[in-house]
Protein backbone atom coordinates (compact mmCIF):
# COMPACT_ATOMS: atom_id res chain seq x y z
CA UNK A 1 106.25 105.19 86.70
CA UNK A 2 103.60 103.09 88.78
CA UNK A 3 101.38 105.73 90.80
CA UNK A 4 100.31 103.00 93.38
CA UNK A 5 102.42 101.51 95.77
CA UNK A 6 103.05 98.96 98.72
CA UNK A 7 104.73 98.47 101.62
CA UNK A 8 105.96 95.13 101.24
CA UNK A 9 108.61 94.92 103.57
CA UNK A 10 108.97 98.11 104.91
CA UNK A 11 108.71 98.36 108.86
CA UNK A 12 107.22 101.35 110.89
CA UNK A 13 109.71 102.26 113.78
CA UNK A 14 106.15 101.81 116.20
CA UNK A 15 105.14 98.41 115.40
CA UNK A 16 101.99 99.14 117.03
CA UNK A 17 100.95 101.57 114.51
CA UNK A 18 101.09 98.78 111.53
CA UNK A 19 97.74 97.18 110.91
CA UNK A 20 99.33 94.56 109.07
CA UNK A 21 98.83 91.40 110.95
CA UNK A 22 95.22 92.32 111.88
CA UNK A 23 92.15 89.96 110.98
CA UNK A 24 89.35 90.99 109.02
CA UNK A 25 85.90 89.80 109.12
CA UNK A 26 82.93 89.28 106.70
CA UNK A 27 79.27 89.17 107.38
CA UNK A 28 77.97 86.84 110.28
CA UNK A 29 81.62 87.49 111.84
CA UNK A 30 83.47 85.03 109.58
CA UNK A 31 87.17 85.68 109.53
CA UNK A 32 88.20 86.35 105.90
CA UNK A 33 91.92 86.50 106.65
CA UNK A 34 94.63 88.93 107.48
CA UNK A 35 96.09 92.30 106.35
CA UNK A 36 98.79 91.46 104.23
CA UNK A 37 99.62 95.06 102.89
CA UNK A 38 98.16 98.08 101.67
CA UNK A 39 97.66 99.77 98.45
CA UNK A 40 98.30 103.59 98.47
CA UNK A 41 98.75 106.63 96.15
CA UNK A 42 102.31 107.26 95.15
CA UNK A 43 101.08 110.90 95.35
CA UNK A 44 99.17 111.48 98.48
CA UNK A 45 100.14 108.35 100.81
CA UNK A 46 96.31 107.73 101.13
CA UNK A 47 95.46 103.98 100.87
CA UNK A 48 93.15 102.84 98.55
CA UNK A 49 93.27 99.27 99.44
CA UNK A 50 94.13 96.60 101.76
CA UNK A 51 95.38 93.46 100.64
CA UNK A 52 93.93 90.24 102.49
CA UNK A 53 96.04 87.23 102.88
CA UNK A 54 93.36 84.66 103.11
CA UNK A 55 95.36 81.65 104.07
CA UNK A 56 94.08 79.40 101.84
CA UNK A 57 90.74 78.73 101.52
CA UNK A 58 91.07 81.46 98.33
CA UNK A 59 92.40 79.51 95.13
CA UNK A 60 94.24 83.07 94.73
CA UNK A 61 95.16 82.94 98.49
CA UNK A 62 94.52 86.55 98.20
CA UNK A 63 92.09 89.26 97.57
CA UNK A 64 91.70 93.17 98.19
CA UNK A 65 89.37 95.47 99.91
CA UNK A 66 88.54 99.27 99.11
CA UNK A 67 89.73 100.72 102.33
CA UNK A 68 85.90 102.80 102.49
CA UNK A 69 84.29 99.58 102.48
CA UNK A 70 86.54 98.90 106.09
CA UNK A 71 85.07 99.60 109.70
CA UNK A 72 86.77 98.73 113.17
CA UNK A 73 85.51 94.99 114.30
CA UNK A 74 82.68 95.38 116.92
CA UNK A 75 83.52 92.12 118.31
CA UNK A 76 87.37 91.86 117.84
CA UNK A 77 89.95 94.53 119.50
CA UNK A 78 92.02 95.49 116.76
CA UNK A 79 90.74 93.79 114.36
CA UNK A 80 88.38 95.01 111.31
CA UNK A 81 85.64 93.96 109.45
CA UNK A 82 83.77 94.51 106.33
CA UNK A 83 80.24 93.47 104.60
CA UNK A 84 81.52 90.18 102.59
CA UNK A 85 80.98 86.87 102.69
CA UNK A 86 83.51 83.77 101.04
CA UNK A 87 81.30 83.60 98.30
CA UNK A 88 81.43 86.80 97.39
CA UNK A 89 85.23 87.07 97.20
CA UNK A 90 85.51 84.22 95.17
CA UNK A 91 83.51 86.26 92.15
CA UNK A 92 86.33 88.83 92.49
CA UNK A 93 88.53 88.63 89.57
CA UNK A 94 91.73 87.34 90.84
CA UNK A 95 94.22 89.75 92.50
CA UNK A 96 97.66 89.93 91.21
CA UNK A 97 100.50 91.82 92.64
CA UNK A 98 102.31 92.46 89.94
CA UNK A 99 99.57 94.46 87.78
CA UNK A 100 100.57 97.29 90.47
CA UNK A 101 103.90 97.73 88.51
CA UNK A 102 102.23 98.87 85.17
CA UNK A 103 99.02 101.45 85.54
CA UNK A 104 97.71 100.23 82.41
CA UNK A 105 97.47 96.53 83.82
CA UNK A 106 96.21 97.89 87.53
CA UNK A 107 93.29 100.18 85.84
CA UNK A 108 92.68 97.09 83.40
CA UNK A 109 92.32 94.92 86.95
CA UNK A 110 90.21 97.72 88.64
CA UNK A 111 87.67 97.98 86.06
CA UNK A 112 86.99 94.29 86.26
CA UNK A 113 87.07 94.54 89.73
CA UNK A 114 84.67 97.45 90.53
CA UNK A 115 82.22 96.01 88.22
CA UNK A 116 81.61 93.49 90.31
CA UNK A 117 79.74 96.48 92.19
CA UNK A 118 76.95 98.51 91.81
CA UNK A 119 75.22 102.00 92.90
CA UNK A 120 71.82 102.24 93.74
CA UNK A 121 70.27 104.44 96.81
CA UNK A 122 71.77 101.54 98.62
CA UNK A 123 74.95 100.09 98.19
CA UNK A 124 75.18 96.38 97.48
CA UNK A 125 77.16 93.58 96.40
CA UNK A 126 76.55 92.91 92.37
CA UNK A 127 74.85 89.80 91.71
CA UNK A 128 73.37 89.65 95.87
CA UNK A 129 69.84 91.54 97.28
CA UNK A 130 71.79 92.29 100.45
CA UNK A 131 72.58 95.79 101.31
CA UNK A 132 75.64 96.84 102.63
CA UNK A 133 74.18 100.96 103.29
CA UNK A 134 76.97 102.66 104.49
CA UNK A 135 76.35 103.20 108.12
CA UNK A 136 76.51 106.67 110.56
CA UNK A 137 80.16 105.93 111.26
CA UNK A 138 80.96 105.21 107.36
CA UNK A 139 79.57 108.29 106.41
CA UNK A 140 81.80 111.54 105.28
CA UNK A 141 83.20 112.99 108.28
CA UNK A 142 85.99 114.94 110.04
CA UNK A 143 88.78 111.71 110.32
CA UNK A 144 92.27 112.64 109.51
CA UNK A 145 92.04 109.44 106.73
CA UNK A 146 88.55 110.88 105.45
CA UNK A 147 89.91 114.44 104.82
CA UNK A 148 93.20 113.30 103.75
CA UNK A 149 90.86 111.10 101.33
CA UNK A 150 88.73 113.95 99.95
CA UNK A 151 91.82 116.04 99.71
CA UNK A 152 93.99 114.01 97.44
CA UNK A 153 94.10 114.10 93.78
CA UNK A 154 93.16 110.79 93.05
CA UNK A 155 94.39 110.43 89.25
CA UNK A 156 92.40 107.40 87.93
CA UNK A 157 89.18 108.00 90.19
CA UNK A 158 86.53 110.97 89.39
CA UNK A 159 85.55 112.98 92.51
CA UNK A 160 83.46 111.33 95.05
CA UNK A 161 84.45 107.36 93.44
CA UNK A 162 85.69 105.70 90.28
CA UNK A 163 86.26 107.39 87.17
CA UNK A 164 83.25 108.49 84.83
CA UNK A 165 83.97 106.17 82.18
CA UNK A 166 83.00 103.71 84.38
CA UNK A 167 79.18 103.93 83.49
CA UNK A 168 77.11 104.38 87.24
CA UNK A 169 79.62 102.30 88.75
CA UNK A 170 80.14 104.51 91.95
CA UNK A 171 82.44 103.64 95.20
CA UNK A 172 83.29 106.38 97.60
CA UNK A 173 87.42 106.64 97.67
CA UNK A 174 87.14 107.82 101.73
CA UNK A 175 87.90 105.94 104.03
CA UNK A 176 86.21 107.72 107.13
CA UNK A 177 85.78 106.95 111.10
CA UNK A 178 86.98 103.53 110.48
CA UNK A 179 88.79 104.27 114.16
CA UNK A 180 91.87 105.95 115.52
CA UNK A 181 94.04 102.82 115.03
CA UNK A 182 93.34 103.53 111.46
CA UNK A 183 93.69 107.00 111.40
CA UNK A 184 97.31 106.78 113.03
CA UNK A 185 98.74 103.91 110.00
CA UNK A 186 96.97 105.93 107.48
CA UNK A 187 99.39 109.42 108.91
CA UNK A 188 102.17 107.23 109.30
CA UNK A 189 101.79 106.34 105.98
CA UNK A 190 101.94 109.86 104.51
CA UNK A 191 103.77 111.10 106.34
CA UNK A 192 106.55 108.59 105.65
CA UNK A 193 105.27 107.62 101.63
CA UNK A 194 109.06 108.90 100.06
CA UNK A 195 110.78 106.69 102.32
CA UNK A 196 108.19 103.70 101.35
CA UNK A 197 108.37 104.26 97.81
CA UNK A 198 112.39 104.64 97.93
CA UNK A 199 112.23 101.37 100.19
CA UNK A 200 109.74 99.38 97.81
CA UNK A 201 111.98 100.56 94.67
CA UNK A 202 115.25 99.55 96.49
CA UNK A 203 112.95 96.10 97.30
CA UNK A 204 112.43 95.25 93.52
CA UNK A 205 116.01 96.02 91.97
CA UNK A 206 117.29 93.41 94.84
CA UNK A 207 114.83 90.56 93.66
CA UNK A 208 115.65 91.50 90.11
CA UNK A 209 118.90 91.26 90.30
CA UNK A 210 118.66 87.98 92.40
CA UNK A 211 116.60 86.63 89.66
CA UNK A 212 118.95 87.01 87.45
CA UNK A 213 122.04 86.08 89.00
């Protein structure tokens, strides 16, 4: 069984609490796209991803984000933001849903994606000179999604990022102080994951069996 899920079309009773729908922006306040979904831990509930719907100036039309990597837009209520630029997206490897339903295929995806990043005593984007250090606010902390981070038994990811096999490839898994309307999807989220996961499974037999008929 997958150990990563989505919410595809599962609906929060509070539709206020869903940060689907909400923009994200890259450096110099360029709007990337939306929140399309999120990628969380069957285990835990705690998202490791969001998925950007980019509208289509992506070939792929869409591309994800580690959900550390995230902060609450300074400029835009709501809204969030991150340190990436159109450019660098397009040297992601292209996203596809579907490796989600096979762990092999996801941790074959999220090696070639994480390589596209590198440690040093700065973080920053592979192949760019511009640091993205992690600022005061990014930093570990006391948020409910930053402990709930640290806390979880991440399966393919070593403690503190990505798994040791992955050379000095290193990406902090928590997601901390990225704000409270974070904090509240991200407990929603685990609170809720059974029901998700029951809802997402329910989801995929119905297209199947569409597909076939």
């Amino acid at each position: 069984m997958a150990q990563h899920g989505m919410l595809r079309d599962y609906r929060f009773t509070e539709a206020a609490e869903d940060i689907r729908g909400s923009k994200l922006y890259g450096l110099d306040d360029e709007k990337l796209g939306k929140i399309d979904d999120v990628i969380f831990e069957h285990s835990s509930g705690v998202i490791r991803y969001v998925v950007v719907d980019t509208g289509g100036w992506l070939s792929t039309k869409k591309f994800i984000v580690p959900a550390e990597k995230l902060r609450a837009s300074a400029k835009h209520p709501d809204d969030f933001a991150v340190d990436l630029n159109k450019q660098q997206v397009e040297s992601f490897p292209p996203y596809n849903e579907s490796d989600l339903e096979s762990d092999q295929h996801w941790a074959d995806y999220e090696g070639r994606y994480r390589s596209k990043w590198e440690a040093h005593p700065v973080m920053h984007r592979a192949e760019t000179d511009r640091n993205i250090t992690p600022t005061t606010q990014q930093m570990p902390g006391t948020s409910p999604s930053g402990r709930a981070a640290e806390n979880a038994d991440t399966g393919a990811f070593s403690k503190g990022g990505f798994a040791a096999s992955t050379d000095s490839v290193v990406i902090s898994q928590s997601a901390v102080e990225i704000g409270p309307r974070w904090d509240t999807f991200q407990e929603r989220l685990r609170e809720r994951r059974k029901e998700v996961i029951g809802a997402g499974s329910k989801s995929k037999s119905s297209e199947a069996y569409r597909k076939a008929g």
